[in-house]
C-alpha atoms as a PDB file:
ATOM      1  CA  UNK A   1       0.000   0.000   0.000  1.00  0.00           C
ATOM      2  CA  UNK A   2       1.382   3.329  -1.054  1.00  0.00           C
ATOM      3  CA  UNK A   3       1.755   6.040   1.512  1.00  0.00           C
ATOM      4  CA  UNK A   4      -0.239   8.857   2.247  1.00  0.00           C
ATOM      5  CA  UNK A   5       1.650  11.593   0.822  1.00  0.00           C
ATOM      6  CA  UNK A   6       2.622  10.156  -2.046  1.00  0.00           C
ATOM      7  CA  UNK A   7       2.077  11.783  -5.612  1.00  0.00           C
ATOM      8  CA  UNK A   8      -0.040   8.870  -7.007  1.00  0.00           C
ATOM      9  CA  UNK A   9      -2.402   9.586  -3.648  1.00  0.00           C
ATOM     10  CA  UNK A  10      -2.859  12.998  -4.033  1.00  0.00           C
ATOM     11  CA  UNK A  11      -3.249  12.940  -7.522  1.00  0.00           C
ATOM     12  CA  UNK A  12      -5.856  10.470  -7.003  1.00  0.00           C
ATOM     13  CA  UNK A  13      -7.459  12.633  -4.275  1.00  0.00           C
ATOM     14  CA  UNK A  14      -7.284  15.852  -6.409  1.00  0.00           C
ATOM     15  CA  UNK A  15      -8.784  13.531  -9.476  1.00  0.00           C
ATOM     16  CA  UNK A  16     -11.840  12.673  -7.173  1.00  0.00           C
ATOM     17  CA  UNK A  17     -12.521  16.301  -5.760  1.00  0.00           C
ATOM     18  CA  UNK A  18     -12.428  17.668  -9.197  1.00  0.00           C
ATOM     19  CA  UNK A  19     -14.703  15.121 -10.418  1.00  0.00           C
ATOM     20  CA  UNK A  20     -16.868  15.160  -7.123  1.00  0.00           C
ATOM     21  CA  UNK A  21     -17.617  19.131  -7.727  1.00  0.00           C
ATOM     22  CA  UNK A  22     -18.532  18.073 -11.552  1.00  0.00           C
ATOM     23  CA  UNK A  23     -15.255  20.109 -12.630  1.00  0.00           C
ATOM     24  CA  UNK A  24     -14.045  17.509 -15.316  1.00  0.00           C
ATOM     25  CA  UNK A  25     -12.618  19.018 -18.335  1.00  0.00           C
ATOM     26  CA  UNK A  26     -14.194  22.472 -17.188  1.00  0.00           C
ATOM     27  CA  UNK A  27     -10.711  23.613 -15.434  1.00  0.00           C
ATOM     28  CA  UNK A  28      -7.593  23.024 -17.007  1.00  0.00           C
ATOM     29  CA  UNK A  29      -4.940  25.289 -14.739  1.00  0.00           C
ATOM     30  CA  UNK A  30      -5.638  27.762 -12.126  1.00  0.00           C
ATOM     31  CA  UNK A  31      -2.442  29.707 -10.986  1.00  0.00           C
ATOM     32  CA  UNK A  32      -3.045  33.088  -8.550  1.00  0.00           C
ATOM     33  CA  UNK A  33      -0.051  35.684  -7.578  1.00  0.00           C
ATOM     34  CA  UNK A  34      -2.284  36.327  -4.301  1.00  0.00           C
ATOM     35  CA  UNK A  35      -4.762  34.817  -2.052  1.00  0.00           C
ATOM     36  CA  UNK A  36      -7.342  37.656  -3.134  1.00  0.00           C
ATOM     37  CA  UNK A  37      -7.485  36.047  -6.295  1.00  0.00           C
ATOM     38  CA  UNK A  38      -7.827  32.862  -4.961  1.00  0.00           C
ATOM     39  CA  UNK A  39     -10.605  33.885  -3.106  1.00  0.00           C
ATOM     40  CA  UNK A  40     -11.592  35.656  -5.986  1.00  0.00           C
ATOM     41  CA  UNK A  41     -11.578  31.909  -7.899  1.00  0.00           C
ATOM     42  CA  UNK A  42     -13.289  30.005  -5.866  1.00  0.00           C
ATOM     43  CA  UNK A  43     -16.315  32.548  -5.056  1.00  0.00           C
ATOM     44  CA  UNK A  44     -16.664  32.376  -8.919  1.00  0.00           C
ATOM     45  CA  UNK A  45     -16.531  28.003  -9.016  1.00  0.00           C
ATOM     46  CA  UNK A  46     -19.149  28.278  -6.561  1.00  0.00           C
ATOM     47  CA  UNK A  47     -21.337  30.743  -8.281  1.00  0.00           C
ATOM     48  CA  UNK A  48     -20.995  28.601 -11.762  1.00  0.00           C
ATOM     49  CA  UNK A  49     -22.232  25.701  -9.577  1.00  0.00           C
ATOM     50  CA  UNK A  50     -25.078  27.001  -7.775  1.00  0.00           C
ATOM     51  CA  UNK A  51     -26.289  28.966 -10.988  1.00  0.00           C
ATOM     52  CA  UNK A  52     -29.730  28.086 -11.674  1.00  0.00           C
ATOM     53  CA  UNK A  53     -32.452  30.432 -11.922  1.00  0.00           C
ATOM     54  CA  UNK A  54     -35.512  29.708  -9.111  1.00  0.00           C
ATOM     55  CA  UNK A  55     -37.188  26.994  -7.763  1.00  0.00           C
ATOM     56  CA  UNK A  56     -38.405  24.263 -10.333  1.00  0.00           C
ATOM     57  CA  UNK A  57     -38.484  20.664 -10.120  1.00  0.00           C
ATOM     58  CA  UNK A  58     -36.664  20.413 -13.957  1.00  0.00           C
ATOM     59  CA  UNK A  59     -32.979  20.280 -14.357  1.00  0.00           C
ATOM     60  CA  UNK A  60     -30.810  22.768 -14.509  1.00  0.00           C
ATOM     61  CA  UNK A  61     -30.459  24.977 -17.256  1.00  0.00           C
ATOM     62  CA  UNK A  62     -26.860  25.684 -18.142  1.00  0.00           C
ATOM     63  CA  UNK A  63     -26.490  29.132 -19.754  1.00  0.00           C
ATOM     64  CA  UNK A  64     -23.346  30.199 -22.170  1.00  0.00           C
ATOM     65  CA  UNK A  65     -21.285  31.912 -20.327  1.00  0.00           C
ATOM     66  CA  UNK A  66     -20.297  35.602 -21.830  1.00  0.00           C
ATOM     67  CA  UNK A  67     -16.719  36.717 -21.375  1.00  0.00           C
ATOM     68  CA  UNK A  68     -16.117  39.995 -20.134  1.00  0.00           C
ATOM     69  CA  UNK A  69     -12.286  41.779 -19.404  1.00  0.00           C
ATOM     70  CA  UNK A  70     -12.386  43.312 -16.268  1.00  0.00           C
ATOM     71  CA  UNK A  71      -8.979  45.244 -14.731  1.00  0.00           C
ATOM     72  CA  UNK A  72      -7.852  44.062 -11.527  1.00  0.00           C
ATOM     73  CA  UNK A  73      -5.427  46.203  -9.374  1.00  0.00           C
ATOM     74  CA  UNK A  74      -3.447  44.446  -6.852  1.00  0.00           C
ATOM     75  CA  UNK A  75      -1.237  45.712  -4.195  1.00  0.00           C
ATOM     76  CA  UNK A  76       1.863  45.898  -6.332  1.00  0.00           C
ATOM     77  CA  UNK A  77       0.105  48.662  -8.485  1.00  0.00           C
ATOM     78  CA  UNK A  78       2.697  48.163 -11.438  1.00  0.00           C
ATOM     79  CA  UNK A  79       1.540  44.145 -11.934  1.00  0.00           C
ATOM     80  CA  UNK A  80      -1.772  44.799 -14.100  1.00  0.00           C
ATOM     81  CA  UNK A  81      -3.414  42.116 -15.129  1.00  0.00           C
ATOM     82  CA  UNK A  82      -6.916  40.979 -17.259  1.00  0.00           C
ATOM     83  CA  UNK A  83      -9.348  38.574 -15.854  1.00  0.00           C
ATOM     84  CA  UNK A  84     -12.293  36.701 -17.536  1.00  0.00           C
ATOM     85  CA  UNK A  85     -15.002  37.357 -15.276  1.00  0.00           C
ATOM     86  CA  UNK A  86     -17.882  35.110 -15.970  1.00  0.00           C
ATOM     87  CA  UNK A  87     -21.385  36.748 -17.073  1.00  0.00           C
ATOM     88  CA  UNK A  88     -23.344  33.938 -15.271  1.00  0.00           C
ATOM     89  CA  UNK A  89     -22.041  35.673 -11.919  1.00  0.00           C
ATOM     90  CA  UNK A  90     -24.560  38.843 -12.612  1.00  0.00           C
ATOM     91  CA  UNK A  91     -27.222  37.150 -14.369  1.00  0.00           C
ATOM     92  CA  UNK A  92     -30.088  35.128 -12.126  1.00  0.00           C
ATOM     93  CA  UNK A  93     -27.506  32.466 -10.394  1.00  0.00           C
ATOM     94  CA  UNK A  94     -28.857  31.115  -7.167  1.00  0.00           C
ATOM     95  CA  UNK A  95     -26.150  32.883  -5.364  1.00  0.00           C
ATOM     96  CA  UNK A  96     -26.509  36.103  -6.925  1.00  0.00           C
ATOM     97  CA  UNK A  97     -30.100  36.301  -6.125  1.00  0.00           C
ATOM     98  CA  UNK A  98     -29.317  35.248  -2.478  1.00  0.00           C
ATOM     99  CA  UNK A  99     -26.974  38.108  -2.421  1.00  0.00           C
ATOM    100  CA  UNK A 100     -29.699  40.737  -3.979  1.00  0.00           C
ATOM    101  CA  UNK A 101     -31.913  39.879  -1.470  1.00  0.00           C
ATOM    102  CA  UNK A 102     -32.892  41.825   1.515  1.00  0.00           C
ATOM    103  CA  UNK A 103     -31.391  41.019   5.067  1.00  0.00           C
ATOM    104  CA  UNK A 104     -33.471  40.369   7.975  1.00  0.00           C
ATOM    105  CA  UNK A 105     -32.335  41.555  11.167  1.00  0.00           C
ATOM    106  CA  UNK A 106     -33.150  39.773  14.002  1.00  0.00           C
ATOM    107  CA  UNK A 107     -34.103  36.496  12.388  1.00  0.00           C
ATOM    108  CA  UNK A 108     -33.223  33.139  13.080  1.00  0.00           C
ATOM    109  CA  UNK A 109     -30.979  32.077  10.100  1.00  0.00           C
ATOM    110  CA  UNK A 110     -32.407  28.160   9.935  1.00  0.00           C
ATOM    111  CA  UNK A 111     -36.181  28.847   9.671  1.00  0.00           C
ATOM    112  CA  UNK A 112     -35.198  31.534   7.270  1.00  0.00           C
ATOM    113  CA  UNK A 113     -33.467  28.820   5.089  1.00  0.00           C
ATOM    114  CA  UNK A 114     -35.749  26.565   5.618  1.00  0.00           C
ATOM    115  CA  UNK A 115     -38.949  29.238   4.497  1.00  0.00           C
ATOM    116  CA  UNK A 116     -36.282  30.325   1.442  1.00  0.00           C
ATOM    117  CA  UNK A 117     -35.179  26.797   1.135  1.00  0.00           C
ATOM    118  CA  UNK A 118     -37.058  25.970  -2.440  1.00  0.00           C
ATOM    119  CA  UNK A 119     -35.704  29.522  -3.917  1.00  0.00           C
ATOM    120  CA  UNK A 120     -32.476  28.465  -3.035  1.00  0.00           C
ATOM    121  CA  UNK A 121     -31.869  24.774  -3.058  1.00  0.00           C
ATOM    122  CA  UNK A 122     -27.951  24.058  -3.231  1.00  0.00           C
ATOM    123  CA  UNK A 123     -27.844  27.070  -1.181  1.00  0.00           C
ATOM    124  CA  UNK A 124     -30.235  25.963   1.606  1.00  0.00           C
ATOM    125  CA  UNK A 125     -28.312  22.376   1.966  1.00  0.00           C
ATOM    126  CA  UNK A 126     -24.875  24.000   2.652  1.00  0.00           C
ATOM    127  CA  UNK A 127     -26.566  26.481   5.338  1.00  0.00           C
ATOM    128  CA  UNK A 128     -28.177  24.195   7.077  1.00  0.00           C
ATOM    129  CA  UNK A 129     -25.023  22.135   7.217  1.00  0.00           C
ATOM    130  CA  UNK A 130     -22.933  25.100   8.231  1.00  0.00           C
ATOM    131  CA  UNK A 131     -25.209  26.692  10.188  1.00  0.00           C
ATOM    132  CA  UNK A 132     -25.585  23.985  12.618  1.00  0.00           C
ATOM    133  CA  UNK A 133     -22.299  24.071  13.330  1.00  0.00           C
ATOM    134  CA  UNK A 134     -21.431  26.420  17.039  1.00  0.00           C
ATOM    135  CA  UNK A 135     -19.177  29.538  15.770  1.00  0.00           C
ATOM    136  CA  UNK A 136     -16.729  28.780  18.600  1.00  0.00           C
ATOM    137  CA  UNK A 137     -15.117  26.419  20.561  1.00  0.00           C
ATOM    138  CA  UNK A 138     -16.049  27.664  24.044  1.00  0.00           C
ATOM    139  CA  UNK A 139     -18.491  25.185  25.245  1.00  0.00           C
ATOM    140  CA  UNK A 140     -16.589  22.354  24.291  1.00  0.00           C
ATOM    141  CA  UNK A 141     -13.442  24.219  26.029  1.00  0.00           C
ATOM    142  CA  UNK A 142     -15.454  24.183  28.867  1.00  0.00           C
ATOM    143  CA  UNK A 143     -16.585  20.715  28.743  1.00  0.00           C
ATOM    144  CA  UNK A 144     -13.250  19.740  28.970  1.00  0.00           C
ATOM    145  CA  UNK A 145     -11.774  22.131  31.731  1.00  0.00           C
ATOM    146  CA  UNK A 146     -15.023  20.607  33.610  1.00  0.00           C
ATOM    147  CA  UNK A 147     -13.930  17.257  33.307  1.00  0.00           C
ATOM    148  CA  UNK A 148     -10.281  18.039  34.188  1.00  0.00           C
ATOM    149  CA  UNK A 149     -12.111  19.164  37.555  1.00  0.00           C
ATOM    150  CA  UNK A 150     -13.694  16.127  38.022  1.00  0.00           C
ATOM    151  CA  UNK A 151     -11.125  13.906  37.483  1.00  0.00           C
ATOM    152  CA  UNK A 152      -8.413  14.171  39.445  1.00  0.00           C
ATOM    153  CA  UNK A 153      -5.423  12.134  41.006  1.00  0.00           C
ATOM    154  CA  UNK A 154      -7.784  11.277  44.184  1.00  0.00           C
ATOM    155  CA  UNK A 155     -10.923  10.081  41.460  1.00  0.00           C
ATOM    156  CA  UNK A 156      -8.891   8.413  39.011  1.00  0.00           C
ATOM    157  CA  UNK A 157     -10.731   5.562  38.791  1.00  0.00           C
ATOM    158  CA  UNK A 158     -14.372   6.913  37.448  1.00  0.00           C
ATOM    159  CA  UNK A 159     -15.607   4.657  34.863  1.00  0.00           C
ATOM    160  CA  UNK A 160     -16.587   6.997  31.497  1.00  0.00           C
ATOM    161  CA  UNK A 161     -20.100   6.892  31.905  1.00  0.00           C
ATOM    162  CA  UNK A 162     -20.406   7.977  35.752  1.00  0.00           C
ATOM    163  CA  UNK A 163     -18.046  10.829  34.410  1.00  0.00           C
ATOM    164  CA  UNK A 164     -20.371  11.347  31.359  1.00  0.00           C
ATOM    165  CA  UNK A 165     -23.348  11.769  34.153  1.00  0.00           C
ATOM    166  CA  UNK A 166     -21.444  13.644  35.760  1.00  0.00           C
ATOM    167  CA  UNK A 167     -20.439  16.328  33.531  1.00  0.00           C
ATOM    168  CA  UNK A 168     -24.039  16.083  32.342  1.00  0.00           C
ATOM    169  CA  UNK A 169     -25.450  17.152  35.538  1.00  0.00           C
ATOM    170  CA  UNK A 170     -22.875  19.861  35.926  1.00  0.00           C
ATOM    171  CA  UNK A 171     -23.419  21.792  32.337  1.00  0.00           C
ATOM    172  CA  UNK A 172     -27.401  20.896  32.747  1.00  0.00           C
ATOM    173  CA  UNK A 173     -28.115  21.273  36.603  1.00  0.00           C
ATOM    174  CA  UNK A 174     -30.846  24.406  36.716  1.00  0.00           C
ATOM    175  CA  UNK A 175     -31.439  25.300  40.328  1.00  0.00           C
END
């Protein structure tokens, strides 16, 4: 068995991605001076995939994408250089419409998505993925400075689960 880092693996791995986001023979090279632009490319790869127009139970129309030069200035003012931007970007993509639409303050983000979820399908699967996810790591930080309270030299020899309940009843206690 080869090893993990090895150039057969990752070009394997890369192989699968590309093919996994339905890339194949749509991307030949992609080489950035800067991460802006790398940003930049991958905002745009995810706007050609979500591109579809509104909710419809058909397949998705793929449009022909117009090629416009736009200028890009980067921090070293004397490197100038022409990018393709795709067209599909401003026309009625699922992601451009997301980002024409109105914010909601005070709303909670997973009913919204789940209300907006058949205007924006691909969209709505990747929020509520991502969105379920807690922003930080402070609760689990906590869990764990908890349990390094609990055991100690002295109680040692807790089994898991009475440490489990134990934790449980400390994060969950309400008095």
């Amino acid at each position: 068995m080869p090893e993990h880092h090895t150039g057969e693996n990752l070009s394997e791995r890369l192989k699968s991605t590309v093919s996994e986001f339905e890339l194949d023979g749509k991307i030949v090279s992609s080489v950035h001076d800067n991460a802006r632009n790398v940003n930049f490319a991958s905002e745009k790869c995810a706007v050609s995939r979500c591109s579809i127009k509104a909710c419809s139970g058909t397949e998705v129309e793929k449009q022909p994408a117009k090629k416009q030069k736009v200028q890009r200035y980067d921090l070293w003012s004397f490197l100038l250089f022409d990018t393709e931007e795709d067209a599909s970007f401003q026309d009625g993509s699922e992601m451009s419409l997301y980002i024409k639409e109105r914010t909601v303050p005070d709303a909670n983000q997973l009913e919204w998505w789940e209300e907006n979820s058949c205007k924006f399908p691909r969209l709505s699967v990747l929020a509520r993925q991502y969105l379920s996810i807690p922003a930080t790591s402070v609760p689990s930080e906590r869990i764990f400075s908890c349990a390094g309270l609990i055991v100690t030299k002295l109680r040692n020899r807790l089994s898991s689960s009475v440490i489990h309940q134990i934790i449980f009843l400390n994060k969950n206690y309400v008095p």
